[in-house]
PDB file of N, CA and C in Angstrom:
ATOM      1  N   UNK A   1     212.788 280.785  57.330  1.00  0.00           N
ATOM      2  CA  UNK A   1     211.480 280.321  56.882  1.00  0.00           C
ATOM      3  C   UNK A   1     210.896 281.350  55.921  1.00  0.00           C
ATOM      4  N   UNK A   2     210.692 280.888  54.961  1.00  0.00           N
ATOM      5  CA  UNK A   2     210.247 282.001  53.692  1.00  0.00           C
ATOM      6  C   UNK A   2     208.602 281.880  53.339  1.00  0.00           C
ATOM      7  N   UNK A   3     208.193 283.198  52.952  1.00  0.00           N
ATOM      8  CA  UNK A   3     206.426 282.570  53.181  1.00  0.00           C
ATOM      9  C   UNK A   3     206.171 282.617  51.414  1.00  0.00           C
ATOM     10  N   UNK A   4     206.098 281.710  50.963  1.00  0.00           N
ATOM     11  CA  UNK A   4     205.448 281.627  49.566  1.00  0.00           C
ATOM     12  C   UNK A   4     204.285 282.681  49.080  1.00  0.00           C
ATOM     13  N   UNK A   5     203.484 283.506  49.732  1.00  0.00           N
ATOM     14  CA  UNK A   5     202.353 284.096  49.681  1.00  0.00           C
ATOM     15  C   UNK A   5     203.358 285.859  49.078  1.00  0.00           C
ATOM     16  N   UNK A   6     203.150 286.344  48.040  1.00  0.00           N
ATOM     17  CA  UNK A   6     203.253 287.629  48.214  1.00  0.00           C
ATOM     18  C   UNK A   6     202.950 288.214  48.965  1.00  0.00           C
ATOM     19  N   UNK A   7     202.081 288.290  49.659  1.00  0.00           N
ATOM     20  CA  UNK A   7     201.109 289.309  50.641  1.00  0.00           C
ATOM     21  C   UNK A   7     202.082 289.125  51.944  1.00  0.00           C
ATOM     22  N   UNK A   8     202.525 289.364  52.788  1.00  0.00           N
ATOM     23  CA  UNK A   8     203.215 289.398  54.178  1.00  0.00           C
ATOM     24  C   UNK A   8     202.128 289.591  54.903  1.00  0.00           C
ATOM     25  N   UNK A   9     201.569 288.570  56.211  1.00  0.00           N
ATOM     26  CA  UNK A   9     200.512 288.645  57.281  1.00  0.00           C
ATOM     27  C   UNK A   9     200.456 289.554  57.721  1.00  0.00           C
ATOM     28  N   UNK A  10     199.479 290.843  57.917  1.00  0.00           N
ATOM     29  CA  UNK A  10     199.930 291.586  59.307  1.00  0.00           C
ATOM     30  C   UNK A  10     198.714 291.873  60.208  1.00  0.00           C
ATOM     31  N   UNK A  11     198.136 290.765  60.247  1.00  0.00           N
ATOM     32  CA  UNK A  11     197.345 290.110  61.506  1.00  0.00           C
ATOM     33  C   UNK A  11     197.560 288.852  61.660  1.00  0.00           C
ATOM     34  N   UNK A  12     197.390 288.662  63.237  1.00  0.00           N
ATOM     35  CA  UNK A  12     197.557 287.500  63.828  1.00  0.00           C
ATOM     36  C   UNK A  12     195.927 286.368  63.390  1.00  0.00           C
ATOM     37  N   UNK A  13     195.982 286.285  62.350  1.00  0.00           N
ATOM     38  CA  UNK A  13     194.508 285.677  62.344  1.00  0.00           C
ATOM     39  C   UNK A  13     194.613 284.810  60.897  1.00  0.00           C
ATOM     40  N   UNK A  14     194.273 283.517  61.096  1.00  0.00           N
ATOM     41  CA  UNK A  14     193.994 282.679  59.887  1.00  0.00           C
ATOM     42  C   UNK A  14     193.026 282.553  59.109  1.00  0.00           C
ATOM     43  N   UNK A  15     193.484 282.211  57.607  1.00  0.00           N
ATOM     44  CA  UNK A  15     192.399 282.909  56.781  1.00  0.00           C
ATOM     45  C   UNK A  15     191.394 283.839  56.995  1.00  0.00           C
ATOM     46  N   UNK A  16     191.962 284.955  57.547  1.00  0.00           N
ATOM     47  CA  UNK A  16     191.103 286.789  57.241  1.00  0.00           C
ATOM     48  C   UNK A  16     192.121 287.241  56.714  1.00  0.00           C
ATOM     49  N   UNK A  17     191.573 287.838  55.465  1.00  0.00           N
ATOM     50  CA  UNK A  17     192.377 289.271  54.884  1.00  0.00           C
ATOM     51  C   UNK A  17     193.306 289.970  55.883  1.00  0.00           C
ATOM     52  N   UNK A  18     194.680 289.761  55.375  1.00  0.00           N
ATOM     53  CA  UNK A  18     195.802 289.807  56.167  1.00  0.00           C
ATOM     54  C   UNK A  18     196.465 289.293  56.921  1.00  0.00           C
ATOM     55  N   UNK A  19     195.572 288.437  57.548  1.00  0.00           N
ATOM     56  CA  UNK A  19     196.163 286.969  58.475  1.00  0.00           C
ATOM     57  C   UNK A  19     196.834 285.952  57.230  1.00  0.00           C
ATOM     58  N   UNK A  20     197.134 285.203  57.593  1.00  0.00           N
ATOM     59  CA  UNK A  20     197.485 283.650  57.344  1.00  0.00           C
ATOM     60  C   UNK A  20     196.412 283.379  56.377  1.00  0.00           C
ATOM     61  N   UNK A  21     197.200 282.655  55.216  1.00  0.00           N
ATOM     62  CA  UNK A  21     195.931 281.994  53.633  1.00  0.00           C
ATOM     63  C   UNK A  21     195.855 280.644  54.034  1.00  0.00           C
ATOM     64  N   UNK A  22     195.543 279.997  54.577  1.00  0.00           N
ATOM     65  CA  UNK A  22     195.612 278.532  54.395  1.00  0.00           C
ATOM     66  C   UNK A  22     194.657 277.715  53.391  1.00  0.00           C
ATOM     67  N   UNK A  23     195.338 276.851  52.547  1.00  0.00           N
ATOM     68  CA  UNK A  23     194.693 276.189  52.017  1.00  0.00           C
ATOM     69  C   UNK A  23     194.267 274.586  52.367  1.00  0.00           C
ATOM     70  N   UNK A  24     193.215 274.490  52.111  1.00  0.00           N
ATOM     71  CA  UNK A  24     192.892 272.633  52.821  1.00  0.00           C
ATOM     72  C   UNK A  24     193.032 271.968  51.938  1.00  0.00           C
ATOM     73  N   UNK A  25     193.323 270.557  52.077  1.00  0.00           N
ATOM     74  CA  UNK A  25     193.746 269.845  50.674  1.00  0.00           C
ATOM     75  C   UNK A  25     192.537 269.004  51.263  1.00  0.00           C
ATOM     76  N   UNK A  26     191.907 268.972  52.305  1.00  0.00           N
ATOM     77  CA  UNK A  26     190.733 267.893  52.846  1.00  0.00           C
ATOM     78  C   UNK A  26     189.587 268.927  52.625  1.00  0.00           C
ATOM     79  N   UNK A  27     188.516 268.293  52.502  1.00  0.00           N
ATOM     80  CA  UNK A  27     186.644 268.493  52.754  1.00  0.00           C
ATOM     81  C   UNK A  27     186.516 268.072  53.922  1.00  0.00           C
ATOM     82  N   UNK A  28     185.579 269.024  54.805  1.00  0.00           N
ATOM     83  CA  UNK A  28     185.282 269.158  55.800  1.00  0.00           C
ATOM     84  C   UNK A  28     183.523 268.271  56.066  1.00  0.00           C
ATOM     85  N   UNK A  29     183.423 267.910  56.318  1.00  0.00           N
ATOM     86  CA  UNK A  29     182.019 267.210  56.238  1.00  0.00           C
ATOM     87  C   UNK A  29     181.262 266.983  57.726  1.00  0.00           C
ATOM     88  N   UNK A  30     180.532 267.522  57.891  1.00  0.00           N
ATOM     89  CA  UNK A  30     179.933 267.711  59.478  1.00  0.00           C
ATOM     90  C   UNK A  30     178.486 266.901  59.407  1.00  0.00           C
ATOM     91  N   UNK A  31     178.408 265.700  60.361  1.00  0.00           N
ATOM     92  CA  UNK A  31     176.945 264.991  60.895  1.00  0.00           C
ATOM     93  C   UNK A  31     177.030 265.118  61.832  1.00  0.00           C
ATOM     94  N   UNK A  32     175.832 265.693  62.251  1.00  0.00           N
ATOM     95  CA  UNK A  32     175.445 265.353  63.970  1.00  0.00           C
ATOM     96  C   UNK A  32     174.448 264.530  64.100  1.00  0.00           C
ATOM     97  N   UNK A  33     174.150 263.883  65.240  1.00  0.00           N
ATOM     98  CA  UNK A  33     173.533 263.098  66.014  1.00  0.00           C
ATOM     99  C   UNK A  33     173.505 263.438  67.466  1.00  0.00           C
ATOM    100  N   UNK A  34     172.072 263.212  67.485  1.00  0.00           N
ATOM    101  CA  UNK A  34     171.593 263.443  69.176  1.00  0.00           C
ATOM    102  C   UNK A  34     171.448 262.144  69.833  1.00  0.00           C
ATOM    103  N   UNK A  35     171.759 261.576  71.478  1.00  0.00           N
ATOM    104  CA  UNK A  35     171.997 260.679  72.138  1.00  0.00           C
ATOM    105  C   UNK A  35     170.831 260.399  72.822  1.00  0.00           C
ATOM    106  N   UNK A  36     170.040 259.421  73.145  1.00  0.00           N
ATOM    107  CA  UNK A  36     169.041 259.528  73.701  1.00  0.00           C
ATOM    108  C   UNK A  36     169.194 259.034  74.825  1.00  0.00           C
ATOM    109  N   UNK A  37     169.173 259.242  76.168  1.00  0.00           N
ATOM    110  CA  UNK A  37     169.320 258.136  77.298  1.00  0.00           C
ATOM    111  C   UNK A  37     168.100 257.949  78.033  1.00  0.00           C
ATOM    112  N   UNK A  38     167.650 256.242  77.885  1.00  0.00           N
ATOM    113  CA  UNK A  38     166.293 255.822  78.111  1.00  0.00           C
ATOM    114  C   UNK A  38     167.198 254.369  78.963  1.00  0.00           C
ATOM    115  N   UNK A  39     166.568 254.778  80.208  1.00  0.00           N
ATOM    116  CA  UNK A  39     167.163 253.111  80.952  1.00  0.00           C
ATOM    117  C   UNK A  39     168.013 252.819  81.130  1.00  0.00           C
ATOM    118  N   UNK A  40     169.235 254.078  80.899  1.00  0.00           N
ATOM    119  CA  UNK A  40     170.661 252.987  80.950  1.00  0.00           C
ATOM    120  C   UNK A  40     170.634 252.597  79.529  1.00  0.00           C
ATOM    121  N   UNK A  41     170.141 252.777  78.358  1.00  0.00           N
ATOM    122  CA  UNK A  41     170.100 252.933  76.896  1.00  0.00           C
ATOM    123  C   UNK A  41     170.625 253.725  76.276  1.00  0.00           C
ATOM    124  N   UNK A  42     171.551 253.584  75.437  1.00  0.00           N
ATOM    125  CA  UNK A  42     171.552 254.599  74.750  1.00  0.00           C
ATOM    126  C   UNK A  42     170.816 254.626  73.420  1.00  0.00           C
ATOM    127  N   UNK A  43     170.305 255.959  72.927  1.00  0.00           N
ATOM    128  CA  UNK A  43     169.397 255.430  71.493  1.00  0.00           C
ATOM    129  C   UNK A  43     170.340 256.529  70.792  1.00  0.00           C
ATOM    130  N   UNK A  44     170.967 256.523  69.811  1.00  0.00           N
ATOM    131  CA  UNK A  44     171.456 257.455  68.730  1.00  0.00           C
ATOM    132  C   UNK A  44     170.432 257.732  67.698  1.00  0.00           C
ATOM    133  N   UNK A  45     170.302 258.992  67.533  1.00  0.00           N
ATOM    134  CA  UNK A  45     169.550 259.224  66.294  1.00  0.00           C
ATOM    135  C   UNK A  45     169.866 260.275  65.577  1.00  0.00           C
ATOM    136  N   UNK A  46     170.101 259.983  63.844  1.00  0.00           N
ATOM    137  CA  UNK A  46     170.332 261.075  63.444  1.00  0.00           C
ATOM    138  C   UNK A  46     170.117 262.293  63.212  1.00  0.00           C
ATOM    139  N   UNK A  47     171.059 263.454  63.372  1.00  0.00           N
ATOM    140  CA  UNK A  47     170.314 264.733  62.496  1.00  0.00           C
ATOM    141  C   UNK A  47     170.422 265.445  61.917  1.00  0.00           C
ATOM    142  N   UNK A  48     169.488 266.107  61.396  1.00  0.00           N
ATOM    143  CA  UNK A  48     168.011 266.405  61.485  1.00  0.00           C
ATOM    144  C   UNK A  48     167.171 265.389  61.372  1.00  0.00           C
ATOM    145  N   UNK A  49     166.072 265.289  62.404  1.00  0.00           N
ATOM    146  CA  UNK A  49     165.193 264.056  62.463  1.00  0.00           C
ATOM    147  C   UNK A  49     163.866 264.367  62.479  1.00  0.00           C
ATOM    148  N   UNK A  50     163.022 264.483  61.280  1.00  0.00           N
ATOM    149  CA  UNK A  50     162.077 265.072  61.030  1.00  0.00           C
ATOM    150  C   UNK A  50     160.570 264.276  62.368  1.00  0.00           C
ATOM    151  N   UNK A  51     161.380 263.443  63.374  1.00  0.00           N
ATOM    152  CA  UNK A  51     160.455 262.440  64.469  1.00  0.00           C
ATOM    153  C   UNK A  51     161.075 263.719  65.894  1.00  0.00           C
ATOM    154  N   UNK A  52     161.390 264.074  65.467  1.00  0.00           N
ATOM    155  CA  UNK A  52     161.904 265.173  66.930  1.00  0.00           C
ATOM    156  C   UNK A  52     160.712 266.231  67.056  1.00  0.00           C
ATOM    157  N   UNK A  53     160.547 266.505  68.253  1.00  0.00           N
ATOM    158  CA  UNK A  53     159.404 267.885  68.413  1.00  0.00           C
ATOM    159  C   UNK A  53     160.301 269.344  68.549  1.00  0.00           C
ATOM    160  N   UNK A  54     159.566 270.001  67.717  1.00  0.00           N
ATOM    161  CA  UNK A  54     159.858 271.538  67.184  1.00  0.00           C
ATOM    162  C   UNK A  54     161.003 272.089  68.214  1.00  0.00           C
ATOM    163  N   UNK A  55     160.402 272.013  69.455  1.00  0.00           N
ATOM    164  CA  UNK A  55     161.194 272.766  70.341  1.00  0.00           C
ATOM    165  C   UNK A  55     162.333 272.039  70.606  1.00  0.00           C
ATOM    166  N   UNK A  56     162.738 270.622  70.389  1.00  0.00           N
ATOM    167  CA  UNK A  56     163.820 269.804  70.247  1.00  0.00           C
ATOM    168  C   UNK A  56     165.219 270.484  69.458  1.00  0.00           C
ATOM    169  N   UNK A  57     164.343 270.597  68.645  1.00  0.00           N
ATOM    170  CA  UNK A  57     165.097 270.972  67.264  1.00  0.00           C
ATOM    171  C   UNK A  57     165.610 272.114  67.141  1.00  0.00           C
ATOM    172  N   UNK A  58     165.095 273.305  67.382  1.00  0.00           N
ATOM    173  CA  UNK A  58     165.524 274.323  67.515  1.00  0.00           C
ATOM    174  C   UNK A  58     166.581 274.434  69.100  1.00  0.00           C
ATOM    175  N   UNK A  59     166.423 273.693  70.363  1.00  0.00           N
ATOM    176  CA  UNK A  59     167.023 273.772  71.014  1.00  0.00           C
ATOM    177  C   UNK A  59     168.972 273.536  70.428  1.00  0.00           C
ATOM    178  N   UNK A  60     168.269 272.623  69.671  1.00  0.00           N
ATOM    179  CA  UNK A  60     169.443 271.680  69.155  1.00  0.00           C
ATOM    180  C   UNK A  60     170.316 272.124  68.021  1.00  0.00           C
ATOM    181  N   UNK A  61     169.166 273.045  66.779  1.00  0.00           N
ATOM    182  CA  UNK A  61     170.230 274.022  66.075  1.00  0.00           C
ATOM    183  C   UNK A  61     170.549 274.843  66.535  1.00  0.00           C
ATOM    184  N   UNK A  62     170.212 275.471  67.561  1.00  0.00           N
ATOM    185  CA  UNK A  62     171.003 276.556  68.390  1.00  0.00           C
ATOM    186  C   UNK A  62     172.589 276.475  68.865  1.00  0.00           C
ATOM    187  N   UNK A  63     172.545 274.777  69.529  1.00  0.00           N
ATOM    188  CA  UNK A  63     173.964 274.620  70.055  1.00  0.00           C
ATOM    189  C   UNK A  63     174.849 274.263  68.982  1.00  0.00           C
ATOM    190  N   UNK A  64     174.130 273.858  67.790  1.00  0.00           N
ATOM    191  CA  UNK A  64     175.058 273.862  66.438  1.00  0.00           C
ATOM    192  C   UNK A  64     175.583 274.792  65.996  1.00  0.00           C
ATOM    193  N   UNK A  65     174.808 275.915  66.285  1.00  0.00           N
ATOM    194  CA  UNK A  65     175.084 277.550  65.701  1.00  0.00           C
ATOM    195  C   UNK A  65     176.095 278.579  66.259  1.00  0.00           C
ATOM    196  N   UNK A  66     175.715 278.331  67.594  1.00  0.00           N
ATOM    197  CA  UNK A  66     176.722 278.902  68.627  1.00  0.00           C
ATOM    198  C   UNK A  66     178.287 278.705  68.333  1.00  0.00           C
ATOM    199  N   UNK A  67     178.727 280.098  68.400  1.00  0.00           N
ATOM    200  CA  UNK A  67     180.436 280.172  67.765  1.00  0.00           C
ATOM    201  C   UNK A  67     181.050 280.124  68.784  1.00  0.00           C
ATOM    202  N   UNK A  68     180.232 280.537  70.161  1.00  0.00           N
ATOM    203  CA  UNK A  68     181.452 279.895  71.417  1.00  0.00           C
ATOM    204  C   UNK A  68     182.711 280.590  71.710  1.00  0.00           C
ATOM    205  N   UNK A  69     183.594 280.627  72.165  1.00  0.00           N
ATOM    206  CA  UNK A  69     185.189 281.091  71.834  1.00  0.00           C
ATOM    207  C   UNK A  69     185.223 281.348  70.316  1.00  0.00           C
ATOM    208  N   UNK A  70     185.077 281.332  69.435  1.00  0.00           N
ATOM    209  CA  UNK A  70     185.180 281.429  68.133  1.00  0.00           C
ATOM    210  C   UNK A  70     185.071 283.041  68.305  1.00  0.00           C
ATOM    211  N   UNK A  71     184.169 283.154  68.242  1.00  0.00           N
ATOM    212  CA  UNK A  71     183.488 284.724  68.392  1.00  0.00           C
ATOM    213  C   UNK A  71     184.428 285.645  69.287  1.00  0.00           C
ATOM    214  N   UNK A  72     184.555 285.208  70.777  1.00  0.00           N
ATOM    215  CA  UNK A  72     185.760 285.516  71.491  1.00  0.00           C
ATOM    216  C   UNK A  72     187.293 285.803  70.657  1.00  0.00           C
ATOM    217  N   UNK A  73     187.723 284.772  69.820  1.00  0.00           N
ATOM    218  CA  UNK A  73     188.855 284.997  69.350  1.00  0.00           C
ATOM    219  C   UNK A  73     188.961 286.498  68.562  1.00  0.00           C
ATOM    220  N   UNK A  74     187.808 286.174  68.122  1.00  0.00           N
ATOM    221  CA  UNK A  74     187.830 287.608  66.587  1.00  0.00           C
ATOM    222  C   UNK A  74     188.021 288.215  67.286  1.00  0.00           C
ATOM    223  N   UNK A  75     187.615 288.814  68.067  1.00  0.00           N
ATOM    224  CA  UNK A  75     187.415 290.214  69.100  1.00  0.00           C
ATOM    225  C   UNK A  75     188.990 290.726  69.405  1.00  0.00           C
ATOM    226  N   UNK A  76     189.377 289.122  69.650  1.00  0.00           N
ATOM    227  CA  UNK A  76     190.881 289.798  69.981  1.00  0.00           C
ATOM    228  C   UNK A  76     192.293 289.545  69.265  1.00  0.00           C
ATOM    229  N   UNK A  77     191.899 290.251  67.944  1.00  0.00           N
ATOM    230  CA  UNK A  77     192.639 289.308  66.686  1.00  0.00           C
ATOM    231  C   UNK A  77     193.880 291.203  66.613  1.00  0.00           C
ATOM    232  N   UNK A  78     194.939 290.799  66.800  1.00  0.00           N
ATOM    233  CA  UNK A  78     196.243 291.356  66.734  1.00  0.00           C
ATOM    234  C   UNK A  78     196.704 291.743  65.133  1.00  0.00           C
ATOM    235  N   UNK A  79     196.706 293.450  65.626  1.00  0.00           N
ATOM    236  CA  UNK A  79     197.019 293.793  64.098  1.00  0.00           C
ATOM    237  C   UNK A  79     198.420 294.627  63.908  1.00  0.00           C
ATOM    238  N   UNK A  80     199.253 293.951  63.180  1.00  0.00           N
ATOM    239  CA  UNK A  80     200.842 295.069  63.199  1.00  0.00           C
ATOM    240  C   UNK A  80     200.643 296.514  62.860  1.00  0.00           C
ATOM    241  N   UNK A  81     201.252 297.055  63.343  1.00  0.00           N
ATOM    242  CA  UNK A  81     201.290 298.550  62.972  1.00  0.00           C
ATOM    243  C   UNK A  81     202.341 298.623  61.641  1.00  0.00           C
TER     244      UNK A  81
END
């Protein structure tokens, strides 16, 4: 298996300087929507929904923001000697 990239990886980590280059041939495009449950209803609504109250919203970009395991991974990203 031959790697097209001049550069040889020498971290275990995709797209960071020295890891793995990957290129996407797709656009990534992210909507969220929040679920409302009223009655055994469900109400979908999109977002950002300028009808939501403040503290909604910020609850809600928070869990958008959050890297989760993401953050975890970096921490333990493998580097060749």
């Amino acid at each position: 298996m031959e790697i097209e990239s001049e550069e040889v990886p020498s971290k275990l980590a995709i797209g960071l300087p020295g890891g793995f280059i990957t290129e996407s041939k797709y656009d990534i495009i992210k909507e969220y929507s929040l679920v409302v449950v009223q009655n055994n209803n469900l109400i979908p609504l999109a977002y950002p929904n300028p009808n939501l109250p403040e503290f909604l919203s910020t609850v809600v970009n928070g869990i958008i923001s959050h890297n989760g395991m993401k953050s975890k991974m970096q921490e333990n990203q493998w580097e060749a000697d």
